[in-house]
Structure formats: C-alpha cells, structure tokens
N, C-alpha and C. Protein backbone atom coordinates (compact mmCIF):
# COMPACT_ATOMS: atom_id res chain seq x y z
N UNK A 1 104.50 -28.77 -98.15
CA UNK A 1 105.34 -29.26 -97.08
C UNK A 1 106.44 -30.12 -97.71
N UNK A 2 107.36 -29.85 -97.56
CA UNK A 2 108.94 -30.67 -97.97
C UNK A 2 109.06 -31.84 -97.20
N UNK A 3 109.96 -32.50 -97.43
CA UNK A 3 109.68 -33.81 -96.55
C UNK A 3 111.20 -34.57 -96.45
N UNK A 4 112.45 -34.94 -96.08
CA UNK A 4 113.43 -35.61 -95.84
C UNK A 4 113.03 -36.97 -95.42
N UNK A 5 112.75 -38.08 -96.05
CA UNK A 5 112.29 -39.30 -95.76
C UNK A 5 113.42 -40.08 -95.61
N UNK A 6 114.80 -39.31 -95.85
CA UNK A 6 116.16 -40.31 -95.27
C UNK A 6 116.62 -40.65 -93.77
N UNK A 7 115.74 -39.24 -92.99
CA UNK A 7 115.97 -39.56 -91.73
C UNK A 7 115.26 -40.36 -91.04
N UNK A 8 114.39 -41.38 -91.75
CA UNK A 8 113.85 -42.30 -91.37
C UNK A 8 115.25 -43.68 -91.61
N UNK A 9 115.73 -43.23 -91.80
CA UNK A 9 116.73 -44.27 -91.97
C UNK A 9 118.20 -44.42 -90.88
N UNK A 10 118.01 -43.29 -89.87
CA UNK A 10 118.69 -43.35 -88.95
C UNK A 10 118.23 -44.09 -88.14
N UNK A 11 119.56 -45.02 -87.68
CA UNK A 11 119.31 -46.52 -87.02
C UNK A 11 118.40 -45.69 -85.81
N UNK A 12 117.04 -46.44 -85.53
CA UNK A 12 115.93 -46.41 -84.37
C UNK A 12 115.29 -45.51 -84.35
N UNK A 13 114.97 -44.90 -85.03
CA UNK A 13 114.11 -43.76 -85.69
C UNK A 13 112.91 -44.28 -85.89
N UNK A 14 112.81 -45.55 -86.87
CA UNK A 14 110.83 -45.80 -87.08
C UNK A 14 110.86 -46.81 -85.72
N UNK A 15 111.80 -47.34 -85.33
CA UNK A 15 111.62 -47.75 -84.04
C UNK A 15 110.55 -46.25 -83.13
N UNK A 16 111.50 -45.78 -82.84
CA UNK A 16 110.74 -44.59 -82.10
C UNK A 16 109.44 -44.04 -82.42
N UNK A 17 108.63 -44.15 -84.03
CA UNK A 17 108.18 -43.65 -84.40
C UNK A 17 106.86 -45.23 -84.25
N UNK A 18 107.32 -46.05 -84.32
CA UNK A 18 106.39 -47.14 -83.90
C UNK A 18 105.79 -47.30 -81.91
N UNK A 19 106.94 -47.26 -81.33
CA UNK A 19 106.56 -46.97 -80.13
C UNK A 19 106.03 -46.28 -79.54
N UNK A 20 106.31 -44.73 -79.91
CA UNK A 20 105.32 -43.29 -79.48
C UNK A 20 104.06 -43.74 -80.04
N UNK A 21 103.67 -44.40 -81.78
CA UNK A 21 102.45 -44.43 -81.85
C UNK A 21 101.19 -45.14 -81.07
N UNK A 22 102.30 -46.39 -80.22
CA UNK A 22 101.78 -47.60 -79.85
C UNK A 22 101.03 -46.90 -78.50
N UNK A 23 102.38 -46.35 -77.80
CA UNK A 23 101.72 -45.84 -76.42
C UNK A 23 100.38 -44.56 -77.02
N UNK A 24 100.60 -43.85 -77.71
CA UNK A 24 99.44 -42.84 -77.53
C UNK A 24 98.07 -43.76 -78.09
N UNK A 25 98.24 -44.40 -78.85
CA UNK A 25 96.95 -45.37 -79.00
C UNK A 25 96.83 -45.90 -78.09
N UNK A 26 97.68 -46.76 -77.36
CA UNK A 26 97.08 -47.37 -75.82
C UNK A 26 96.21 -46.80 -74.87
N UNK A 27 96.96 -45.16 -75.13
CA UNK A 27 96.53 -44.37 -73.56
C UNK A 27 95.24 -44.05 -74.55
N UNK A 28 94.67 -43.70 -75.79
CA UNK A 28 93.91 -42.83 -75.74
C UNK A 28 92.97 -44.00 -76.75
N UNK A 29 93.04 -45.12 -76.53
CA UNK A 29 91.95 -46.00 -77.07
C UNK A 29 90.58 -45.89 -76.79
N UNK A 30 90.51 -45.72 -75.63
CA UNK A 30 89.14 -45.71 -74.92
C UNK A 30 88.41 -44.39 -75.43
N UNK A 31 89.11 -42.86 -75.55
CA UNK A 31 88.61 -41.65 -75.59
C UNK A 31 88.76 -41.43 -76.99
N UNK A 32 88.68 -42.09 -77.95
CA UNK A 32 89.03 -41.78 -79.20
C UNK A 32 89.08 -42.75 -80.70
N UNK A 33 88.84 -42.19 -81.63
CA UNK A 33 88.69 -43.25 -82.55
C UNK A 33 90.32 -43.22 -83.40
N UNK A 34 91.42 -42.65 -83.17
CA UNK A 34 92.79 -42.82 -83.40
C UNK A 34 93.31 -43.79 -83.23
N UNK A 35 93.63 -44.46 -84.80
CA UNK A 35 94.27 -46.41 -84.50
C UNK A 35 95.61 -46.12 -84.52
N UNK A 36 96.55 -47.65 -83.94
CA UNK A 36 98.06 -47.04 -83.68
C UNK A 36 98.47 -47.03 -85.37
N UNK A 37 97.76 -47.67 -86.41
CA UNK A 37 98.11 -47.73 -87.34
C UNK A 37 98.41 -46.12 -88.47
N UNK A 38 97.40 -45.58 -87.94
CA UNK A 38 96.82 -43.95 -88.41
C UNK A 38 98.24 -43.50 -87.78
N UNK A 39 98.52 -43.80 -86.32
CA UNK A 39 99.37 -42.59 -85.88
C UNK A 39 100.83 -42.68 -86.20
N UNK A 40 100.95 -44.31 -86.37
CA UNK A 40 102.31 -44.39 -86.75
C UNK A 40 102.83 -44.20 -88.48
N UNK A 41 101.28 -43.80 -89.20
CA UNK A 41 101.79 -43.04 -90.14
C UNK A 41 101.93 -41.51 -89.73
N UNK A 42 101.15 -40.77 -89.04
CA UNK A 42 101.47 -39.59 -89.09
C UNK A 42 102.63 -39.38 -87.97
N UNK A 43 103.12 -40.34 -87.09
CA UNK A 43 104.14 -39.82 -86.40
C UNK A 43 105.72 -39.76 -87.79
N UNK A 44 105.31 -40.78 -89.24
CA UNK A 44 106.53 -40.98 -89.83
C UNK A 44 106.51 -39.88 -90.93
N UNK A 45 105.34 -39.02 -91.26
CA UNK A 45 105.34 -38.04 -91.79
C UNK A 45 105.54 -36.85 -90.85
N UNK A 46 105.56 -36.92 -89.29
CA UNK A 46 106.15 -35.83 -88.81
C UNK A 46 107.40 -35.64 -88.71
N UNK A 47 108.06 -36.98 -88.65
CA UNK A 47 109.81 -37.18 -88.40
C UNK A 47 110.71 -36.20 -89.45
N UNK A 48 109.25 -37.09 -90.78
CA UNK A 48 110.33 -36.86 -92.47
C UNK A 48 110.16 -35.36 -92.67
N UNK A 49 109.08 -34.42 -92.05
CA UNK A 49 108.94 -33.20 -92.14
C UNK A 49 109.46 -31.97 -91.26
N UNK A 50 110.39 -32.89 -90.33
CA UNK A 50 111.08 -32.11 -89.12
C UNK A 50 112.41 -32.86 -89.23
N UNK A 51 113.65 -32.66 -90.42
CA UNK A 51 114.55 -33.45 -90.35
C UNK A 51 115.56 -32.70 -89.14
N UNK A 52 115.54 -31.16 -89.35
CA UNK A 52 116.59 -30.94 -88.29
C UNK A 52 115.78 -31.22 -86.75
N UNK A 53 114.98 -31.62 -86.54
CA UNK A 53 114.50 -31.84 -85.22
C UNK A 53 115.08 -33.38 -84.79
N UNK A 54 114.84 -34.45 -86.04
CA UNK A 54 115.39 -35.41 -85.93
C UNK A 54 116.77 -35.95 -85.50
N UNK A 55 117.19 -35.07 -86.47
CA UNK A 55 118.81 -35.22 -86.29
C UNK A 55 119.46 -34.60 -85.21
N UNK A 56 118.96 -33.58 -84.91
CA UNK A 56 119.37 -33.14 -83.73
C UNK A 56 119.22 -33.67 -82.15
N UNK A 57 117.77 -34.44 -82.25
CA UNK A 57 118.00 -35.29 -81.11
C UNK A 57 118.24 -36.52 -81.51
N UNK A 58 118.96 -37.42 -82.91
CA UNK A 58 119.60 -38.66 -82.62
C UNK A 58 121.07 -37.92 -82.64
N UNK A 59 122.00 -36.71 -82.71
CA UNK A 59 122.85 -36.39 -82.66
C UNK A 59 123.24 -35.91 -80.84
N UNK A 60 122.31 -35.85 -80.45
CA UNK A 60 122.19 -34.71 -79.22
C UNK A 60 122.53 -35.53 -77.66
N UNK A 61 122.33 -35.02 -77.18
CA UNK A 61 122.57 -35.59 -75.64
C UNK A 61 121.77 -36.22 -75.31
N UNK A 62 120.02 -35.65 -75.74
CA UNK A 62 119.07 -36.80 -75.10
C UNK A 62 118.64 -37.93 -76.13
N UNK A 63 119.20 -37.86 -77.29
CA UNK A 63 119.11 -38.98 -78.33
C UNK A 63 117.68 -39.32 -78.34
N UNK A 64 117.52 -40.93 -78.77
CA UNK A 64 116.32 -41.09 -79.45
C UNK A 64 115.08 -41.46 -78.27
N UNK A 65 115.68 -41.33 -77.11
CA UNK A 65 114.79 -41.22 -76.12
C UNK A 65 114.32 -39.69 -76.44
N UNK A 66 114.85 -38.81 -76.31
CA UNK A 66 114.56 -37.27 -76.35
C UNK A 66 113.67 -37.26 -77.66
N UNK A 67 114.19 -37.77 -78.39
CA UNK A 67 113.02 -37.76 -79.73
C UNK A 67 111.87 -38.50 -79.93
N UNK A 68 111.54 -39.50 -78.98
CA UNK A 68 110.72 -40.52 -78.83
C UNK A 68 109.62 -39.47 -77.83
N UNK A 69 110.00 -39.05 -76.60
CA UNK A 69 109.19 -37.73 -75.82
C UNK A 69 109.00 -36.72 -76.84
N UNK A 70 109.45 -35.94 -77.59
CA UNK A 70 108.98 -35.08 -78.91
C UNK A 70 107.51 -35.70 -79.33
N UNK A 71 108.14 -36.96 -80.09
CA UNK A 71 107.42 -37.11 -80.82
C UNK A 71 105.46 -37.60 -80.25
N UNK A 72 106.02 -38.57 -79.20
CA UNK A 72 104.76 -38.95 -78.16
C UNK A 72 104.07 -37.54 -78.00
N UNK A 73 104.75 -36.29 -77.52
CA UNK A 73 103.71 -34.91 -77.09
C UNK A 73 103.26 -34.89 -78.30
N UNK A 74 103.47 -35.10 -79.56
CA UNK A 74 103.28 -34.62 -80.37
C UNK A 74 102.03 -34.91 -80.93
N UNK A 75 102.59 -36.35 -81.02
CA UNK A 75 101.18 -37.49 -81.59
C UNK A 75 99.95 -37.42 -80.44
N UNK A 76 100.25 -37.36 -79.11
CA UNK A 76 99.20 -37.16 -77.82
C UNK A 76 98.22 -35.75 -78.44
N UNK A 77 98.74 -34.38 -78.78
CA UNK A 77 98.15 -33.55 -79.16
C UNK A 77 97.09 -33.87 -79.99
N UNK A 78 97.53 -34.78 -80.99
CA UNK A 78 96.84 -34.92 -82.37
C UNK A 78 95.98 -35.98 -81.78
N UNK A 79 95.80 -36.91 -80.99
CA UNK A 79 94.78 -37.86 -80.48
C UNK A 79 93.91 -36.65 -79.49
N UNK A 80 94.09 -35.94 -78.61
CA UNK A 80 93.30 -34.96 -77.42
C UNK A 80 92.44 -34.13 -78.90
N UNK A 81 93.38 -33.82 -79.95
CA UNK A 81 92.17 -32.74 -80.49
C UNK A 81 90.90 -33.99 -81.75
N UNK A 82 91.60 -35.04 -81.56
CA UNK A 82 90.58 -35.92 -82.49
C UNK A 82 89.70 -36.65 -81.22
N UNK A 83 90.09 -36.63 -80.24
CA UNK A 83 88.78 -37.16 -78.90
C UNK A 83 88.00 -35.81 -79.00
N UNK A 84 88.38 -34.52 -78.82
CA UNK A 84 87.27 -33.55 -78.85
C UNK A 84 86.79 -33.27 -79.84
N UNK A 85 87.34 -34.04 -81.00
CA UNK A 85 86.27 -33.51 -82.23
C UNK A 85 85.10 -34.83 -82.19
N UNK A 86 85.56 -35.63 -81.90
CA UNK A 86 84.67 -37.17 -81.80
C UNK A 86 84.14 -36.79 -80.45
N UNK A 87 84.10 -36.40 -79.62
CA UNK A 87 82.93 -35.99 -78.41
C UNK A 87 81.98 -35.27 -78.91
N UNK A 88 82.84 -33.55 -79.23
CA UNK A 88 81.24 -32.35 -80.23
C UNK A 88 80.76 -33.60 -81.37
N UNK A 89 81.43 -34.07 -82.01
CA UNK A 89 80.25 -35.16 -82.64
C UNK A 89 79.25 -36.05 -82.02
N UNK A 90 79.83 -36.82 -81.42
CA UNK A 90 79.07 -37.37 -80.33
C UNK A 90 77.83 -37.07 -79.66
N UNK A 91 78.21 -35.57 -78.72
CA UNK A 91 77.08 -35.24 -77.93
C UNK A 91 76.05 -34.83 -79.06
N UNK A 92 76.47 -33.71 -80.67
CA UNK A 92 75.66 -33.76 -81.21
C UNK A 92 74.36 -34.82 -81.44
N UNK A 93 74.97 -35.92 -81.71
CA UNK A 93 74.03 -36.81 -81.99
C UNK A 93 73.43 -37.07 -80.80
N UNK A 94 73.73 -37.17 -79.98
CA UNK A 94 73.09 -37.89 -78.46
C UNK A 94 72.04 -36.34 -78.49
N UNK A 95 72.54 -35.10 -78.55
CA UNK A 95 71.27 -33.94 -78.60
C UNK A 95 70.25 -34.23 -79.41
N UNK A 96 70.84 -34.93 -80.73
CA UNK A 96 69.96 -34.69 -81.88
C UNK A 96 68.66 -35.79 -81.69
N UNK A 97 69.07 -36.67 -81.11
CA UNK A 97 68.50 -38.49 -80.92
C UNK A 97 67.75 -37.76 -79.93
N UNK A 98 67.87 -36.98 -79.00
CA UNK A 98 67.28 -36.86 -77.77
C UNK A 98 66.29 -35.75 -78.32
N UNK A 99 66.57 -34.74 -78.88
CA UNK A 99 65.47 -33.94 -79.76
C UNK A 99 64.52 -34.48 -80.41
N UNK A 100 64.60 -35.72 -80.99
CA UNK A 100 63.50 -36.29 -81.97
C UNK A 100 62.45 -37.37 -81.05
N UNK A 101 63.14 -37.27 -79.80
CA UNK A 101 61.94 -37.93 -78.58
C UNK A 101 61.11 -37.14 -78.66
C-alpha cells in the first residue's frame, strides 16, 4: 500500500481525522473494544492512503465537512465489523463457560 502522508498537512485534515475518530468511539464505546486512540490512527493511515479522495474533497464543494462524513462511514465500518468479531468471541466464551457447567 503507497501512502501520501503530505495530505495530512492540508490545513484541517488531522483535525477531521481526530474528530471522525472521536465520534465513532463515542457512538460505539459501549459495543466494542475500539479506542479513539486506535481509530484516529487508522482514520490517518486511511487519509495518507486515499490522497486523491482527500484532495478532492478539501478542493471540492463539500470540503472538509464532506471528508469528515467519508471518513466517519469509514471508520464506523471498521468499529461494526470489530463489535461483531468481539461478540462471536464473546458468545464463544459465554457457550464455552456454559458447556463446562
């Protein structure tokens, strides 16, 4: 994977990339073991690995709001599939604990 780590340097970019992480950890604290710390690294390795996505919405009409919604669906995906992998873990054990009654 290639990576453009300059477009982290467009003014409000790790802004954006701190905020999307903040809210999807908020919403998905309870259902999940995803810290905002985890996501706001992988929301800054998704930015640096999608430069024309970047630039195109701090160039674009919906700007870094439009890229801030990108990026939030984005990071939300990656918290929904780490709550269902931490649930099938979960119930495993709650089967397994309940098997050895």
């Amino acid at each position: 994977m290639s990576a453009d780590w300059s477009v982290l340097e467009i003014p409000g970019v790790q802004d954006v990339a701190r905020k999307a992480a903040a809210k999807v950890a908020a919403e998905y604290s309870t259902v999940t073991m995803v810290e905002y710390d985890d996501l706001l690294q992988e929301g800054l390795i998704r930015l640096a690995s999608k430069p024309d996505i970047v630039r195109g919405y701090a160039d674009g009409p919906d700007g870094l709001g439009g890229l801030h919604h990108w990026l939030w669906c984005d990071l939300t995906d990656l918290a929904r599939k780490e709550g269902a992998r931490s649930n099938r873990q979960y119930s495993y054990e709650a089967l397994r604990s309940g098997a050895d009654e």
